[in-house]
Protein backbone atom coordinates (compact mmCIF):
# COMPACT_ATOMS: atom_id res chain seq x y z
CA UNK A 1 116.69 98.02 98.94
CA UNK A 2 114.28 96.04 96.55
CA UNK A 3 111.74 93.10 97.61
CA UNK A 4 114.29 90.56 97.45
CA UNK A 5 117.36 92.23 99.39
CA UNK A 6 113.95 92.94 102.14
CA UNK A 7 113.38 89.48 102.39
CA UNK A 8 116.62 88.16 103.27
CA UNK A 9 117.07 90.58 105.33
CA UNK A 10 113.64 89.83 106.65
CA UNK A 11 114.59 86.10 107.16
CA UNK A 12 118.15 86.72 108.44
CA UNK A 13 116.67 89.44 111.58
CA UNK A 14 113.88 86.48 112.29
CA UNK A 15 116.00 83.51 111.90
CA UNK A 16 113.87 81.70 109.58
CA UNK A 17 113.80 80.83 105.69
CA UNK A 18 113.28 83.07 103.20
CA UNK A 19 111.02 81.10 102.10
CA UNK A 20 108.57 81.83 104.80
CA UNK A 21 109.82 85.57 105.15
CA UNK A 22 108.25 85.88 101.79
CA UNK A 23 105.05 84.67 102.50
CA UNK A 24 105.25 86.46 105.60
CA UNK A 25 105.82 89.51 103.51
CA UNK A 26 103.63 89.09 100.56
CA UNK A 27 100.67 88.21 103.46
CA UNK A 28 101.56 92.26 105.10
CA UNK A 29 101.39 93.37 101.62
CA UNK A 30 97.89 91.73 100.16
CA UNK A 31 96.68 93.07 104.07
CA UNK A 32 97.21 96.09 103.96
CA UNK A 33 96.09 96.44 99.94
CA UNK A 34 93.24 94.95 101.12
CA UNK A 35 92.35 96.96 103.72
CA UNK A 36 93.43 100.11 102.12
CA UNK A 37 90.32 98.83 99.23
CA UNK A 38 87.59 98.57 101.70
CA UNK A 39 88.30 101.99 102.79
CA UNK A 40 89.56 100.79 106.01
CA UNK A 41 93.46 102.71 107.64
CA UNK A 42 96.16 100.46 108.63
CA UNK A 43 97.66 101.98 112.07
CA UNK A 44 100.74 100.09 113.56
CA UNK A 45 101.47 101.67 116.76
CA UNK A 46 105.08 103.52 116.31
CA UNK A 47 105.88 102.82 113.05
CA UNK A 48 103.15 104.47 110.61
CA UNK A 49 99.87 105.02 108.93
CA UNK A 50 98.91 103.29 105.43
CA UNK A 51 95.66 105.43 104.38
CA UNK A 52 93.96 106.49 101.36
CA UNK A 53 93.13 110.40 100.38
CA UNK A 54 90.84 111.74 97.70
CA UNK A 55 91.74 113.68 95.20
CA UNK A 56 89.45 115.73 93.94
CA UNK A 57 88.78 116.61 90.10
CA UNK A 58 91.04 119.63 89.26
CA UNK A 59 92.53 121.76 85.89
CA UNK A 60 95.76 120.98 84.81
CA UNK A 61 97.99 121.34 81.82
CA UNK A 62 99.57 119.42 79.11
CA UNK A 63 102.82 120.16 79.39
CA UNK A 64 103.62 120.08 75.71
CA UNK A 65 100.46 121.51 74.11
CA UNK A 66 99.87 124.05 76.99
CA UNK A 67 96.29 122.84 76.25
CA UNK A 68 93.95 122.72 79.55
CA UNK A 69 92.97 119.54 80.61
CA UNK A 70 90.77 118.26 83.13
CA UNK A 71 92.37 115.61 86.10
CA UNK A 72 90.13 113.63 86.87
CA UNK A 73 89.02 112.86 91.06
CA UNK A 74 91.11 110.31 91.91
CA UNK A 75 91.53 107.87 95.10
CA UNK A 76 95.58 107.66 96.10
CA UNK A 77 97.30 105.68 98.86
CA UNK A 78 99.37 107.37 101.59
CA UNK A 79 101.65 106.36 104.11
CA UNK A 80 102.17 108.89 107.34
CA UNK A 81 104.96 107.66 109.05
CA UNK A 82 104.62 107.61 113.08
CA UNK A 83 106.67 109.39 115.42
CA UNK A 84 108.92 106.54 116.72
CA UNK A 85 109.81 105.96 112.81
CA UNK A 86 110.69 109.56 112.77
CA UNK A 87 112.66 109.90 115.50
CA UNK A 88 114.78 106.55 114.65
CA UNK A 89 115.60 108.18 111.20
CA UNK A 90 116.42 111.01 112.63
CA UNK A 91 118.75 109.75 115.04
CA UNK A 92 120.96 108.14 112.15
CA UNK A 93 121.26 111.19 110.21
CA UNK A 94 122.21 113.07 113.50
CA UNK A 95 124.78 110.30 114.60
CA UNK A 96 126.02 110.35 110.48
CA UNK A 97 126.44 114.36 110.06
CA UNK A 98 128.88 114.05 113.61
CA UNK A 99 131.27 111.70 111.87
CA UNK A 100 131.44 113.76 108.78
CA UNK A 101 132.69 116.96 110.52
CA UNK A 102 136.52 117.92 110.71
């Protein structure tokens, strides 16, 4: 599913433009980006955890050269997902696998 196939579906489940499901979404989006900048977590109850890790400075390698490199520390977002999520998604696969047996 890409942005636009999310908001129509957005606007069809809320039975309202899409339009305003945009904005609606674009508003979660620049939230949680903004949030996740300050240094602040984003918890929604059920559903997940937007967070950002540190990465600290570590050796790698150039895959063509075989040369050593250094990676530099890094900051990287992360989302956890919550055990409600997890459950729902594993429910499908569950109720999916069933029908697929002979």
């Amino acid at each position: 599913m890409n942005k636009s196939e999310l908001v129509a579906a957005m606007a069809e489940k809320a039975d309202m433009p899409k339009k305003d499901a945009e904005k609606a979404l674009k508003a979660f989006v620049e939230t949680v980006e903004g949030e996740l900048k300050s240094g602040n977590k984003v918890q929604l109850v059920g559903f997940g955890t937007f967070e950002v890790i540190e990465r600290k400075k570590r050796e790698g390698r150039n895959p063509s050269t075989k040369e050593k490199i250094i990676i530099p520390a890094s900051k990287a977002p992360k989302f956890k997902a919550g055990k409600a999520l997890k459950e729902a998604v594993n429910a499908s696969k569950k109720g999916a696998k069933k029908g697929k047996k002979k």
